[in-house]
N, C-alpha and C. Protein backbone atom coordinates (compact mmCIF):
# COMPACT_ATOMS: atom_id res chain seq x y z
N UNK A 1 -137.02 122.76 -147.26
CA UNK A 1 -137.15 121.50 -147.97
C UNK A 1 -135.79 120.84 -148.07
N UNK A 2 -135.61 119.40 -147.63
CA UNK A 2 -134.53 118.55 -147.63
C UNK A 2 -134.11 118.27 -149.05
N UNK A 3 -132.72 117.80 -149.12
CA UNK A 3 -132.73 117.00 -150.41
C UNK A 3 -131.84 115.84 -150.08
N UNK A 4 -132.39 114.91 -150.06
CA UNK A 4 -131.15 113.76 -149.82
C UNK A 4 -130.35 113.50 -149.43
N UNK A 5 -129.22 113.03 -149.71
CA UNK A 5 -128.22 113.04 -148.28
C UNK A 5 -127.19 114.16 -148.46
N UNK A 6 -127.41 115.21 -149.53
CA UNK A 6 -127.10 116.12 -149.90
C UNK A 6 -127.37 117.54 -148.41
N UNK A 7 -128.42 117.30 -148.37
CA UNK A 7 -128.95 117.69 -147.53
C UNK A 7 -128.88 119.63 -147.23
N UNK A 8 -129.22 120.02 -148.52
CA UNK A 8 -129.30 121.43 -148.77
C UNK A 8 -130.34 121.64 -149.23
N UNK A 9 -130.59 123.40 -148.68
CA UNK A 9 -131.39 124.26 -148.98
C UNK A 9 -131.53 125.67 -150.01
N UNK A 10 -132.64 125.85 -150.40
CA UNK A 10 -132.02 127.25 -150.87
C UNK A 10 -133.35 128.20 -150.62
N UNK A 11 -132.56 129.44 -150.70
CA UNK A 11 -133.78 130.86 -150.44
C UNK A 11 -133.35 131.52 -150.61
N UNK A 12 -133.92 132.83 -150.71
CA UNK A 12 -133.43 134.57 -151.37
C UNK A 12 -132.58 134.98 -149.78
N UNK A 13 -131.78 135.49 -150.36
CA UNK A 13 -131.12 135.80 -149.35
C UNK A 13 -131.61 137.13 -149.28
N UNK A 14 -131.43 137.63 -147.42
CA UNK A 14 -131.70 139.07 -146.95
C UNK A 14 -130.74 139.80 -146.39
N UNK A 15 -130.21 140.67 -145.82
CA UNK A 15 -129.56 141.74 -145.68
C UNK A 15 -129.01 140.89 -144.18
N UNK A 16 -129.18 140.49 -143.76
CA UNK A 16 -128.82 140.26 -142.53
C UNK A 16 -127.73 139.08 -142.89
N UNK A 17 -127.86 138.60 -144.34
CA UNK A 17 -126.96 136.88 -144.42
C UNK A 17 -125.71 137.63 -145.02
N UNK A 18 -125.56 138.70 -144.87
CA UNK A 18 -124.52 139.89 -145.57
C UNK A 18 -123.13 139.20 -145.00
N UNK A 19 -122.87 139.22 -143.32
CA UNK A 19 -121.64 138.51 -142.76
C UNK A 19 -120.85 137.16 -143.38
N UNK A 20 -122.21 136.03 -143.60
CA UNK A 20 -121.57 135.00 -143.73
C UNK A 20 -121.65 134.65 -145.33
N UNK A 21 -122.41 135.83 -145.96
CA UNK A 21 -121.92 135.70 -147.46
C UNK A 21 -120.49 136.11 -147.66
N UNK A 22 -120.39 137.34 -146.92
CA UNK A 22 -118.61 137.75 -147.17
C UNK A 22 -117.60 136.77 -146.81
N UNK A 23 -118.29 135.72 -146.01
CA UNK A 23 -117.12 135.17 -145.54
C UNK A 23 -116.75 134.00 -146.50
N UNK A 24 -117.96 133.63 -147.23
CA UNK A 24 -117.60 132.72 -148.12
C UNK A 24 -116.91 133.47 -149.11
N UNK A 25 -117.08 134.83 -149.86
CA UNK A 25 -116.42 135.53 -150.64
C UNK A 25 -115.11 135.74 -150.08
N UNK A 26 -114.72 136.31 -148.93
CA UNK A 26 -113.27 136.29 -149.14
C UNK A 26 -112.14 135.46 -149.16
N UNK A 27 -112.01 134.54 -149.07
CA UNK A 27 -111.47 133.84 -149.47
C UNK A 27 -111.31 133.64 -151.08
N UNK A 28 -111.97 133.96 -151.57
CA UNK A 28 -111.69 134.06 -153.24
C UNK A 28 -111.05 135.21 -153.86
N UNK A 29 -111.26 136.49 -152.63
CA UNK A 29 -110.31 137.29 -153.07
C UNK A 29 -109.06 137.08 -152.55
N UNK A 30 -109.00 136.54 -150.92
CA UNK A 30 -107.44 136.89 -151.09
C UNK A 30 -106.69 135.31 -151.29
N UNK A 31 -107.11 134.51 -152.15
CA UNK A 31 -106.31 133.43 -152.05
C UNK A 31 -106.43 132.95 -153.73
N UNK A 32 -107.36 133.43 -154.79
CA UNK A 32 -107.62 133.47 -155.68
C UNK A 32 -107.61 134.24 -156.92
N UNK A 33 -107.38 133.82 -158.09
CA UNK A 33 -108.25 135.08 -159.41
C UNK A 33 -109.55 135.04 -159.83
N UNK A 34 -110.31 134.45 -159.04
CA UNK A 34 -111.25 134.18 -159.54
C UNK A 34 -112.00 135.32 -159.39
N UNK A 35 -111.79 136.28 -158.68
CA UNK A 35 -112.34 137.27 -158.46
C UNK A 35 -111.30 138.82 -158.48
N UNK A 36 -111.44 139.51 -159.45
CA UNK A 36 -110.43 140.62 -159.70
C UNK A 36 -110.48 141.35 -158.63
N UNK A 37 -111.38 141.70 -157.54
CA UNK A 37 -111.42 142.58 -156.55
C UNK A 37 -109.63 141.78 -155.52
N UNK A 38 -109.10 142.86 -155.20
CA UNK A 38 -107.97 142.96 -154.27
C UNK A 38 -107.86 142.97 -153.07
N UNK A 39 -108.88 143.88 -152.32
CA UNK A 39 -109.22 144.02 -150.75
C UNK A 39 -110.47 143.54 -150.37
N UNK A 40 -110.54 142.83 -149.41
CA UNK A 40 -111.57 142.27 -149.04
C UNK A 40 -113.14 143.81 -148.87
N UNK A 41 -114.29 144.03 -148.57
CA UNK A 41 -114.94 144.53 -148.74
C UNK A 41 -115.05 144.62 -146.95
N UNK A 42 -116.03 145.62 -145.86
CA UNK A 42 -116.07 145.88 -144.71
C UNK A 42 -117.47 144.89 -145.16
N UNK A 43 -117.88 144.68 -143.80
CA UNK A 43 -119.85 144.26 -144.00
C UNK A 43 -120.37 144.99 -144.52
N UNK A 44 -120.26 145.94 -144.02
CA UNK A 44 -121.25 147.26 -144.36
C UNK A 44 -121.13 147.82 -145.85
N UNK A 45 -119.99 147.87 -146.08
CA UNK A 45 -120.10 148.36 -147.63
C UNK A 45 -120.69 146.76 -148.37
N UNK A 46 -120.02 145.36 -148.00
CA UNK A 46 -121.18 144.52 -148.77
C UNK A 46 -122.80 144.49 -148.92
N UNK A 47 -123.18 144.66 -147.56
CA UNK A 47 -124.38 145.15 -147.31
C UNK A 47 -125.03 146.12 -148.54
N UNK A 48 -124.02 147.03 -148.91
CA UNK A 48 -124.64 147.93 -149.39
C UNK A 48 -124.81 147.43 -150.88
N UNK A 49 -123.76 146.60 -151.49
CA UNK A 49 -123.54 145.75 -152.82
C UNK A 49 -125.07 145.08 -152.52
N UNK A 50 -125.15 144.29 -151.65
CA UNK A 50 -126.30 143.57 -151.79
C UNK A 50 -127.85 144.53 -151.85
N UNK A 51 -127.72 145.41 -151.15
CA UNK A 51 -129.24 146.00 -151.32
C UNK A 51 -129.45 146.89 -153.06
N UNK A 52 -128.58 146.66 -153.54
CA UNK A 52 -128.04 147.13 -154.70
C UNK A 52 -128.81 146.23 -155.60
N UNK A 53 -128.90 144.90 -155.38
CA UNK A 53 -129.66 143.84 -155.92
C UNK A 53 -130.64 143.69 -155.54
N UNK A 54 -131.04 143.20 -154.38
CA UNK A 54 -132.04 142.54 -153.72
C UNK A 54 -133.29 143.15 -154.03
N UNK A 55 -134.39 142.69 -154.51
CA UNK A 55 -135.62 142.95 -155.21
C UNK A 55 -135.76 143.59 -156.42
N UNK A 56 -134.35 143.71 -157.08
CA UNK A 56 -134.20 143.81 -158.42
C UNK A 56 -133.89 142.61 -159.48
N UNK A 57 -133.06 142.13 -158.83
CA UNK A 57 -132.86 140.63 -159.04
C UNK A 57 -132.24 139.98 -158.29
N UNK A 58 -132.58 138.26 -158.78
CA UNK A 58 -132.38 137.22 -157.44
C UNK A 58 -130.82 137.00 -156.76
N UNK A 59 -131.07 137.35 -155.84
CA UNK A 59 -129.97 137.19 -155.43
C UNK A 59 -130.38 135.85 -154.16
N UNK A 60 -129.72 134.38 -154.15
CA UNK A 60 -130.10 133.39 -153.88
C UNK A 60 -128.75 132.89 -152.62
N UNK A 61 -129.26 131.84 -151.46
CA UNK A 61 -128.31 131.47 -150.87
C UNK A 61 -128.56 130.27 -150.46
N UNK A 62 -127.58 129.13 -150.37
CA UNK A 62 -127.97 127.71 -150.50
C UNK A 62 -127.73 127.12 -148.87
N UNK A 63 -128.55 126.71 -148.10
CA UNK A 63 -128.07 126.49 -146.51
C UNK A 63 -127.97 125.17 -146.59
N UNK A 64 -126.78 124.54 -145.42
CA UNK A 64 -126.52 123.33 -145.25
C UNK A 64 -126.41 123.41 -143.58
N UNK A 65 -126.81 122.33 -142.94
CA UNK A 65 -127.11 122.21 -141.76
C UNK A 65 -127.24 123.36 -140.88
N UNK A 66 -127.90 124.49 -141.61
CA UNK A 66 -128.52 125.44 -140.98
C UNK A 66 -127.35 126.72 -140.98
N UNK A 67 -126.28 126.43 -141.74
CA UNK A 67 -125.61 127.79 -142.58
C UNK A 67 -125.46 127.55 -143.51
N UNK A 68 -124.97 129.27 -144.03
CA UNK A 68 -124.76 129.56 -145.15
C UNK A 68 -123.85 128.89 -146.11
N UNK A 69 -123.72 128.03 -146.77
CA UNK A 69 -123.01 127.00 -147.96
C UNK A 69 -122.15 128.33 -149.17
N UNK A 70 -123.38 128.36 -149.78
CA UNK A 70 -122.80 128.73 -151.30
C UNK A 70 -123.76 129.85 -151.18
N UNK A 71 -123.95 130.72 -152.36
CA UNK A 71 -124.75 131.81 -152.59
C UNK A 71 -124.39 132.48 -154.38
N UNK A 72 -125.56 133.16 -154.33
CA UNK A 72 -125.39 132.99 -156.28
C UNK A 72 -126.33 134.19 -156.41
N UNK A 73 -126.08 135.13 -157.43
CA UNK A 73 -127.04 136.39 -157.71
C UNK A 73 -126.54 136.97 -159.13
N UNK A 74 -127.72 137.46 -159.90
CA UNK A 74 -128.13 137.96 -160.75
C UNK A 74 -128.21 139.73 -160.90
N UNK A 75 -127.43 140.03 -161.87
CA UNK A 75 -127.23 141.55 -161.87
C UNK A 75 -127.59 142.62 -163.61
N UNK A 76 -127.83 143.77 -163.76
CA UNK A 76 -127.54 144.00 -164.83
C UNK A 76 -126.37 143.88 -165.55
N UNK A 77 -126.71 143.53 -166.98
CA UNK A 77 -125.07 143.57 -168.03
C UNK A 77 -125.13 144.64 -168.85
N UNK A 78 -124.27 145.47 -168.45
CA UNK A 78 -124.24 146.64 -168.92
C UNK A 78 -125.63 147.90 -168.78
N UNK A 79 -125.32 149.39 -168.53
CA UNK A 79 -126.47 149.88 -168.35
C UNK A 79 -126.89 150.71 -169.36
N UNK A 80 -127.13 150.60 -170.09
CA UNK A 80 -127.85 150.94 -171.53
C UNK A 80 -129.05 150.73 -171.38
N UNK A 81 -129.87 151.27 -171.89
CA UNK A 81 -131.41 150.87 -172.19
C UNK A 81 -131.63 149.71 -172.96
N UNK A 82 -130.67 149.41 -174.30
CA UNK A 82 -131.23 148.37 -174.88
C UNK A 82 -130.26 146.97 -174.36
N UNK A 83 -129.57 147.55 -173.13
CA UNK A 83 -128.99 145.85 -172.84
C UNK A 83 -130.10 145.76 -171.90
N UNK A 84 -131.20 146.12 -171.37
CA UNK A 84 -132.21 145.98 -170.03
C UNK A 84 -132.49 144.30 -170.19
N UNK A 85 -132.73 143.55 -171.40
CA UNK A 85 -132.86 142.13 -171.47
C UNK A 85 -131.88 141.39 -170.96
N UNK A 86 -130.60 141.78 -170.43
CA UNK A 86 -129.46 140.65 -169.92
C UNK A 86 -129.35 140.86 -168.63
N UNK A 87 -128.55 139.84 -168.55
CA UNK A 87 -128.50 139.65 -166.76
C UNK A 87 -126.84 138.77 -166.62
N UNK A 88 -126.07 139.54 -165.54
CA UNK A 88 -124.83 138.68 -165.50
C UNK A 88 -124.98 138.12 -163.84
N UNK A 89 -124.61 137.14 -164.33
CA UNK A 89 -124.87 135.75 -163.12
C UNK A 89 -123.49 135.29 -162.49
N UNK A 90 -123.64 135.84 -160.93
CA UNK A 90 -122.54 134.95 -160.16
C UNK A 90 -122.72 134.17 -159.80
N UNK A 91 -121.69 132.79 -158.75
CA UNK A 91 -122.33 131.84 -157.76
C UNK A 91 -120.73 131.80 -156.96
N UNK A 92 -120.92 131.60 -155.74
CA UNK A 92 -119.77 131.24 -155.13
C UNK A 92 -120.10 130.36 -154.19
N UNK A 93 -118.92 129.24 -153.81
CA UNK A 93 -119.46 128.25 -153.00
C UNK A 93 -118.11 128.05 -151.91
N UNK A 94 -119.13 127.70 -150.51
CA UNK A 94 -117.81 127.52 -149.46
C UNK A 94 -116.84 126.55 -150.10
N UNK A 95 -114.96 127.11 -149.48
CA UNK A 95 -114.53 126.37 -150.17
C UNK A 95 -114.37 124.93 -149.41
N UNK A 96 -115.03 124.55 -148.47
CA UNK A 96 -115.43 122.82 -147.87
C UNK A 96 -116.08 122.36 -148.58
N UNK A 97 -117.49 123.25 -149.37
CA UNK A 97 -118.70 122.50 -149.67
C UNK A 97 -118.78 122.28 -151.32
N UNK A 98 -117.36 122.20 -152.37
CA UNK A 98 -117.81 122.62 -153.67
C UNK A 98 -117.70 121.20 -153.70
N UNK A 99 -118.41 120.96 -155.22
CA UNK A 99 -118.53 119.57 -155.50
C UNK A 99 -120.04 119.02 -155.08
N UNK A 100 -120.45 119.67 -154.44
CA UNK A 100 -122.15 119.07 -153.94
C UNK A 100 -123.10 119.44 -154.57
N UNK A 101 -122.63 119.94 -155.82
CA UNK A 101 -124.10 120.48 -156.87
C UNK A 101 -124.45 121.73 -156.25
N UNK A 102 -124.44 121.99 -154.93
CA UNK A 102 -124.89 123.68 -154.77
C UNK A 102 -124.85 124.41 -155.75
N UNK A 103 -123.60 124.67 -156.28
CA UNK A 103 -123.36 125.75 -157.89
C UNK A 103 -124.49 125.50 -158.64
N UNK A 104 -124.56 124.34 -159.16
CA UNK A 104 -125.42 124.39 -160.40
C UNK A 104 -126.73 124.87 -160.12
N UNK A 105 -127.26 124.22 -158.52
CA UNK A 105 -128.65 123.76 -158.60
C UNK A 105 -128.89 125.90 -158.18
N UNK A 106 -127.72 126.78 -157.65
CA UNK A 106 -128.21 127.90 -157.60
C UNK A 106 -128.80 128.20 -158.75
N UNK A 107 -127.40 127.80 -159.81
CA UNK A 107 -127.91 128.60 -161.19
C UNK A 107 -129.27 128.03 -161.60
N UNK A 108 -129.41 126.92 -161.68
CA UNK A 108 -131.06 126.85 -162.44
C UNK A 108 -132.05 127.29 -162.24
N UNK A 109 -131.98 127.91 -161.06
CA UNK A 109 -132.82 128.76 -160.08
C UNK A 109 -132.46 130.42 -160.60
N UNK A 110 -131.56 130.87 -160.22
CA UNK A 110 -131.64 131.83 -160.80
C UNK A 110 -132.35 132.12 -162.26
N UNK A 111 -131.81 131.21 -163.21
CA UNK A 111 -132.14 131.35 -164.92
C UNK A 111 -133.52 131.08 -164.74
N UNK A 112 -134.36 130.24 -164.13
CA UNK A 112 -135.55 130.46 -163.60
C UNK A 112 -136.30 131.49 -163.56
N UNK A 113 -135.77 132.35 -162.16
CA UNK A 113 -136.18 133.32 -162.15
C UNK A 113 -135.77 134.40 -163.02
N UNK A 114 -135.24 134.68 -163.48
CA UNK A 114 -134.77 135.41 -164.12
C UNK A 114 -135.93 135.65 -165.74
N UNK A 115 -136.34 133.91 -166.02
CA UNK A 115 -137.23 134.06 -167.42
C UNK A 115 -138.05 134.61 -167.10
N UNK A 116 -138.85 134.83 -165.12
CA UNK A 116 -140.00 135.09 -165.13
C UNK A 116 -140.10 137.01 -164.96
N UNK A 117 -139.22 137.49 -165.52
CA UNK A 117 -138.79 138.61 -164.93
C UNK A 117 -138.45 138.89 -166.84
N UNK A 118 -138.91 138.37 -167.60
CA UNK A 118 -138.48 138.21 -168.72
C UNK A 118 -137.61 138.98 -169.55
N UNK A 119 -136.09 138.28 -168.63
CA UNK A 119 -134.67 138.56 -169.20
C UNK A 119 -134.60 137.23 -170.27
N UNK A 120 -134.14 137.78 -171.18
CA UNK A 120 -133.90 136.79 -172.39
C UNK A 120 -132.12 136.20 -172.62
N UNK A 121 -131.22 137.05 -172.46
CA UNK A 121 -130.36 136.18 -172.09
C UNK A 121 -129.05 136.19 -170.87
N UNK A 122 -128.38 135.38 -170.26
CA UNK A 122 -127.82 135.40 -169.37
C UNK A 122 -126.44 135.34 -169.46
N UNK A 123 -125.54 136.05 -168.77
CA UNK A 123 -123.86 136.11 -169.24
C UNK A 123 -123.20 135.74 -167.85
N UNK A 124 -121.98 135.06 -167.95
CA UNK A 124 -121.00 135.17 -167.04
C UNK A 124 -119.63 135.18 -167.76
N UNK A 125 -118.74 135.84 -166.58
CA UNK A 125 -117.34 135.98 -166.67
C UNK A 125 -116.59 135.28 -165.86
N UNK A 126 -115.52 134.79 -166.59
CA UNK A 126 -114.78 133.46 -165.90
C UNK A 126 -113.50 133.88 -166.47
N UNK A 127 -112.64 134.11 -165.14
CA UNK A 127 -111.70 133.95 -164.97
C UNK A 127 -110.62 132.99 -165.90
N UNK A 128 -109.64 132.84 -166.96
CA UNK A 128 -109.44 131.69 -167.76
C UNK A 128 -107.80 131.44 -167.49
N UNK A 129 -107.28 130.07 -167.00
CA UNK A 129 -108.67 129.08 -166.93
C UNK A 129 -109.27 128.26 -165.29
N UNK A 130 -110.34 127.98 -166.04
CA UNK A 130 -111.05 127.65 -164.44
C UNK A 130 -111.75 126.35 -165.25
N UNK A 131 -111.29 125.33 -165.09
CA UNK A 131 -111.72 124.10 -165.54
C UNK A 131 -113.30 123.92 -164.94
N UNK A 132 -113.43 124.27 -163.65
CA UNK A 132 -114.57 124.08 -162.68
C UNK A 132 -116.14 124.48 -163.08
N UNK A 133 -115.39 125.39 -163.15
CA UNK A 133 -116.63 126.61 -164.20
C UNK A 133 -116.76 126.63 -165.74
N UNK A 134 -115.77 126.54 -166.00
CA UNK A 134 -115.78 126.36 -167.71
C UNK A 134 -117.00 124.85 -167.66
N UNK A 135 -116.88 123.82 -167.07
CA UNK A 135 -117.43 122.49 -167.13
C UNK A 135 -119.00 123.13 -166.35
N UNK A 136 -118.95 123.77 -165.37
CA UNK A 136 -120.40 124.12 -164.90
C UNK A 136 -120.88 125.07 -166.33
N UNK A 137 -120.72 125.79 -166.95
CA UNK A 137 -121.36 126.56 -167.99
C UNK A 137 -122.09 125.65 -169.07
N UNK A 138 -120.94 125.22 -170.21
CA UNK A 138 -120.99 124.19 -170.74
C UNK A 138 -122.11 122.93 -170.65
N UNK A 139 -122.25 122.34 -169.25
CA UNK A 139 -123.20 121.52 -168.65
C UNK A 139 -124.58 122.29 -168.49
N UNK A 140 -124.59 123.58 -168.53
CA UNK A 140 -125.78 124.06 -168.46
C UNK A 140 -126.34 124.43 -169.87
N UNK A 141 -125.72 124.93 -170.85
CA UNK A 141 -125.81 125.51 -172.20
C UNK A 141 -125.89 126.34 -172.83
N UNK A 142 -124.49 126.89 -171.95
CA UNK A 142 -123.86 127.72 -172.10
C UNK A 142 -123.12 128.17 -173.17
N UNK A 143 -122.44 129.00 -173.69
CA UNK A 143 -121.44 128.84 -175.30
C UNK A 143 -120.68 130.37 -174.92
N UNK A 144 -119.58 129.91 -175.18
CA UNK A 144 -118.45 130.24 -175.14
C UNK A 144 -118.46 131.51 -176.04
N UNK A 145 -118.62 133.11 -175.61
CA UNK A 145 -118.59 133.56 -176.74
C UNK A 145 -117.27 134.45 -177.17
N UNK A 146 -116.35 133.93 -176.36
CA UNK A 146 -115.37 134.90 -176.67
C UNK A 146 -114.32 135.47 -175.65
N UNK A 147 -113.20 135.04 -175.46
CA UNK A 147 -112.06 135.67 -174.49
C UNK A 147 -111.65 136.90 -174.84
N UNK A 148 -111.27 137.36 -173.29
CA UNK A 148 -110.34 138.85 -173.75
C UNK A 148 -108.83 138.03 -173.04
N UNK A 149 -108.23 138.89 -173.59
CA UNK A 149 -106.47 138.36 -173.22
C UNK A 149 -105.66 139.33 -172.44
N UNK A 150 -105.71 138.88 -171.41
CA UNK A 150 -104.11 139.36 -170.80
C UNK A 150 -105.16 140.84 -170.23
N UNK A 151 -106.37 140.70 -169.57
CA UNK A 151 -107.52 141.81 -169.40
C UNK A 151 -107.43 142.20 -168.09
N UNK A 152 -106.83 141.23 -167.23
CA UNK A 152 -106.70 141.31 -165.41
C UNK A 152 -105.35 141.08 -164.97
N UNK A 153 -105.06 142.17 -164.30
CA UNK A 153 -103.58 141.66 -163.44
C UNK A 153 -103.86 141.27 -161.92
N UNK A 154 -103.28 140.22 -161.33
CA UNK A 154 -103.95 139.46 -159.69
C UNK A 154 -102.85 138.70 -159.70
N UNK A 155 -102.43 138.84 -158.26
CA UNK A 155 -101.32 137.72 -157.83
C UNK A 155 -100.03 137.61 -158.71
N UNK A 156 -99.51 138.25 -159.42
CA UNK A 156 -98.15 138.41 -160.30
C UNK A 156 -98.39 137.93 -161.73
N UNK A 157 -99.81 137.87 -162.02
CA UNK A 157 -99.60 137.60 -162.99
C UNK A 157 -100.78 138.30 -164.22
N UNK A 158 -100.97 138.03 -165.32
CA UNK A 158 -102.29 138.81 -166.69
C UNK A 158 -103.12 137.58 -166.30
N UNK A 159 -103.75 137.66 -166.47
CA UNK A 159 -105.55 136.92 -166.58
C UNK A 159 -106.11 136.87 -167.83
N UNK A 160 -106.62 135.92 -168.44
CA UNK A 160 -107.57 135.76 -169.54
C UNK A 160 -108.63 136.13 -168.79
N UNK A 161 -110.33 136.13 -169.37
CA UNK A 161 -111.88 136.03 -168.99
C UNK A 161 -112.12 135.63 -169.93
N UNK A 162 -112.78 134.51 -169.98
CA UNK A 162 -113.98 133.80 -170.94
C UNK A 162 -115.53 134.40 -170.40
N UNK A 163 -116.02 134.85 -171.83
CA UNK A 163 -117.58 135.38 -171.55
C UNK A 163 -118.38 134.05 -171.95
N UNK A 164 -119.36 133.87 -170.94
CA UNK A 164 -120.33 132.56 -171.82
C UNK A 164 -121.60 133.31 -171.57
N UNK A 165 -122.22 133.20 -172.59
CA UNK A 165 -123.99 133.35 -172.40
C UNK A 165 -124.59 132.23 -172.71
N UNK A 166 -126.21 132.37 -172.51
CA UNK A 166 -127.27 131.55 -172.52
C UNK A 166 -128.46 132.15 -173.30
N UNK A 167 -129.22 131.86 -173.96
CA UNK A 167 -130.54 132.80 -174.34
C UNK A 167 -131.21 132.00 -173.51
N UNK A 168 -132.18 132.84 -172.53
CA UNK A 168 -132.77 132.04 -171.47
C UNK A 168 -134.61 132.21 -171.91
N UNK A 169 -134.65 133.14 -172.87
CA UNK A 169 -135.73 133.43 -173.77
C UNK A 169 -136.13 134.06 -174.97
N UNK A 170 -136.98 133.56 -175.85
CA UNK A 170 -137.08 134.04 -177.16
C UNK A 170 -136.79 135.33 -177.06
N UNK A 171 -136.60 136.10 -178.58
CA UNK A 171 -135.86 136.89 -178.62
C UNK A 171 -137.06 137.46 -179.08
N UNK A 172 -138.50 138.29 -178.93
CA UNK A 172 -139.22 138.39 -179.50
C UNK A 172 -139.34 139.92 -180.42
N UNK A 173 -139.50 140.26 -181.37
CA UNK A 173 -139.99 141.59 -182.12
C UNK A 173 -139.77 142.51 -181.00
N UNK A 174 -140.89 142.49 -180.36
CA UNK A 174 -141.33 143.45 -179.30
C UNK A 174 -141.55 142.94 -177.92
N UNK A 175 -140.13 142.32 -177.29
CA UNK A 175 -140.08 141.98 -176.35
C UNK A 175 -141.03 142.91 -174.75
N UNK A 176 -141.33 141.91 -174.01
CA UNK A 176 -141.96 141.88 -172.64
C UNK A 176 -141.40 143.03 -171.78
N UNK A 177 -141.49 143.73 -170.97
CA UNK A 177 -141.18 144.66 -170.56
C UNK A 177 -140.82 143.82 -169.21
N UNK A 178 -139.33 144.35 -168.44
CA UNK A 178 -138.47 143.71 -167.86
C UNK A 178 -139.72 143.81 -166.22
N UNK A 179 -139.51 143.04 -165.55
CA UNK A 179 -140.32 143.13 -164.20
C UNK A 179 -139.17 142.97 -163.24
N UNK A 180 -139.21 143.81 -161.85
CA UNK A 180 -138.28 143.55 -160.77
C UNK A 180 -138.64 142.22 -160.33
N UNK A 181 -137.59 141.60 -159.59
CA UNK A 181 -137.40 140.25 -159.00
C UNK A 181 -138.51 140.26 -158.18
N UNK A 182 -138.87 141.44 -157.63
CA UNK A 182 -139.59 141.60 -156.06
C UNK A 182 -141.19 141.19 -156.62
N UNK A 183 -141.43 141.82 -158.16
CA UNK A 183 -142.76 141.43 -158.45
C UNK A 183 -143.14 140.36 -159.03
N UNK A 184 -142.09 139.20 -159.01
CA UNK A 184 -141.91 137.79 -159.57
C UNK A 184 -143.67 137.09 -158.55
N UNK A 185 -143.05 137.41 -157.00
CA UNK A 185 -143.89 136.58 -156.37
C UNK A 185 -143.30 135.86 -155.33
N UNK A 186 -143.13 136.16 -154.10
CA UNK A 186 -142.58 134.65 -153.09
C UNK A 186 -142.94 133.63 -153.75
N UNK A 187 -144.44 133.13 -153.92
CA UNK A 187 -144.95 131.89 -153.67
C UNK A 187 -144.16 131.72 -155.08
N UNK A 188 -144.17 132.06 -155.76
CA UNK A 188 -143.87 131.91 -157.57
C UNK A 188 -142.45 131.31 -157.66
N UNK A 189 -141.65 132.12 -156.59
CA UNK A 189 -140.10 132.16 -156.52
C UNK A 189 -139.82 130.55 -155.53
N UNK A 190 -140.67 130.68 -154.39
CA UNK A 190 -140.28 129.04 -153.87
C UNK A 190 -140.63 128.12 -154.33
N UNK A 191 -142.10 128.05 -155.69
CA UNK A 191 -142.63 126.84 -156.04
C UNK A 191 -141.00 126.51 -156.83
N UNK A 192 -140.38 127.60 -157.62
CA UNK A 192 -139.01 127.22 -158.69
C UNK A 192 -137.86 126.64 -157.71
N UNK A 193 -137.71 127.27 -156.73
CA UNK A 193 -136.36 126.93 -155.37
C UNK A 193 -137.18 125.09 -155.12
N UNK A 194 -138.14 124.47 -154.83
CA UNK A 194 -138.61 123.70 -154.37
C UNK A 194 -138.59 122.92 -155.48
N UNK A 195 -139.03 123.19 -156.68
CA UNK A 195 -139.38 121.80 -158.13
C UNK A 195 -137.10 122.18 -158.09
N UNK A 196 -136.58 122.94 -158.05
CA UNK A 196 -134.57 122.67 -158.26
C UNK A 196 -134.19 121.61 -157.24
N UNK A 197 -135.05 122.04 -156.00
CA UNK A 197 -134.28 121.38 -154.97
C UNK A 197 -134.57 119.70 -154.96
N UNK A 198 -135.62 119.73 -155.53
CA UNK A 198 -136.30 118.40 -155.66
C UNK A 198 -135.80 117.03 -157.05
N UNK A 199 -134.88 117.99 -157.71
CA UNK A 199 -134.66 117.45 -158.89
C UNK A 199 -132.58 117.27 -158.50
N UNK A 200 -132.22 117.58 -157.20
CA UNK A 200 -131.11 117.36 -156.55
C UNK A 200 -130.76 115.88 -156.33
């Protein structure tokens, strides 16, 4: 499905989009803090990060004239039994293509899927400061819950992280019992990728 003169796509990414996801990732490690990792990753060990996710939760990739753009995925926060309701949310975008809404329109998709899988709330970690992202959180409704200081060393220097969450669903008594991504539904998962892409 098109979107305007925007002219992007999105879909679950599979094991095979492993190459040209790394390629948009490295560059954020070695030219950035945005990402604390130091050495770039082989395919194969990304590969293996990704099957780590994939049909557990969404892990999403946004195509533009028939490659890979941006890409965005959903993970556990923390592994405890009683954190099983959260979910921490990445997105990374080629660095040609930022600025085209890709970022956001991953995330609404993800938090999407994610309610139907009924995770109640959603976290990310941001690098501080990152004007880019601080403004993508924020715009979504997001809240700020709290920096750690001086938490990452990268490139010669300490790092702040700002944590932001979202409650992406009621908080109920006796919450819903968590469902894998995989038993969401294709059709369920593209009608949400198709009503995001459409609202581009």
């Amino acid at each position: 499905m098109e979107t305007n003169a925007k002219n992007f796509t999105m879909r679950m990414a599979v094991m095979e989009d492993a190459p040209e996801i790394l390629a948009i990732y490295e560059p954020y490690i070695r030219k950035t803090t945005i990402t604390f990792e130091y050495e770039v990753p082989t395919v194969e060990a990304f590969r293996q990060r990704m099957a780590g996710i994939l049909g557990a939760y969404p892990y999403l990739v946004c195509e533009m004239d028939g490659k890979i753009a941006a890409y965005a995925y959903a993970h556990r926060f923390q592994e405890r039994a009683a954190y099983q309701w959260n979910a921490e949310l990445s997105v990374y975008v080629d660095e040609n293509c930022t600025g085209m809404g890709m970022g956001k329109a991953l995330y609404q998709a993800l938090i999407e899927i994610l309610k139907c899988q009924n995770v109640k709330n959603a976290y990310a970690l941001v690098t501080s400061p990152n004007e880019k992202s601080d403004a993508l959180h924020k715009s979504m409704g997001f809240t700020l819950e709290g920096v750690s200081h001086n938490t990452g060393y990268k490139m010669g220097k300490w790092l702040d992280v700002s944590s932001y969450v979202k409650a992406i669903g009621p908080h109920d008594p006796q919450p819903a019992e968590i469902i894998p991504c995989s038993a969401v539904g294709e059709e369920r998962i593209a009608g949400i990728l198709g009503r995001i892409q459409g609202k581009q």
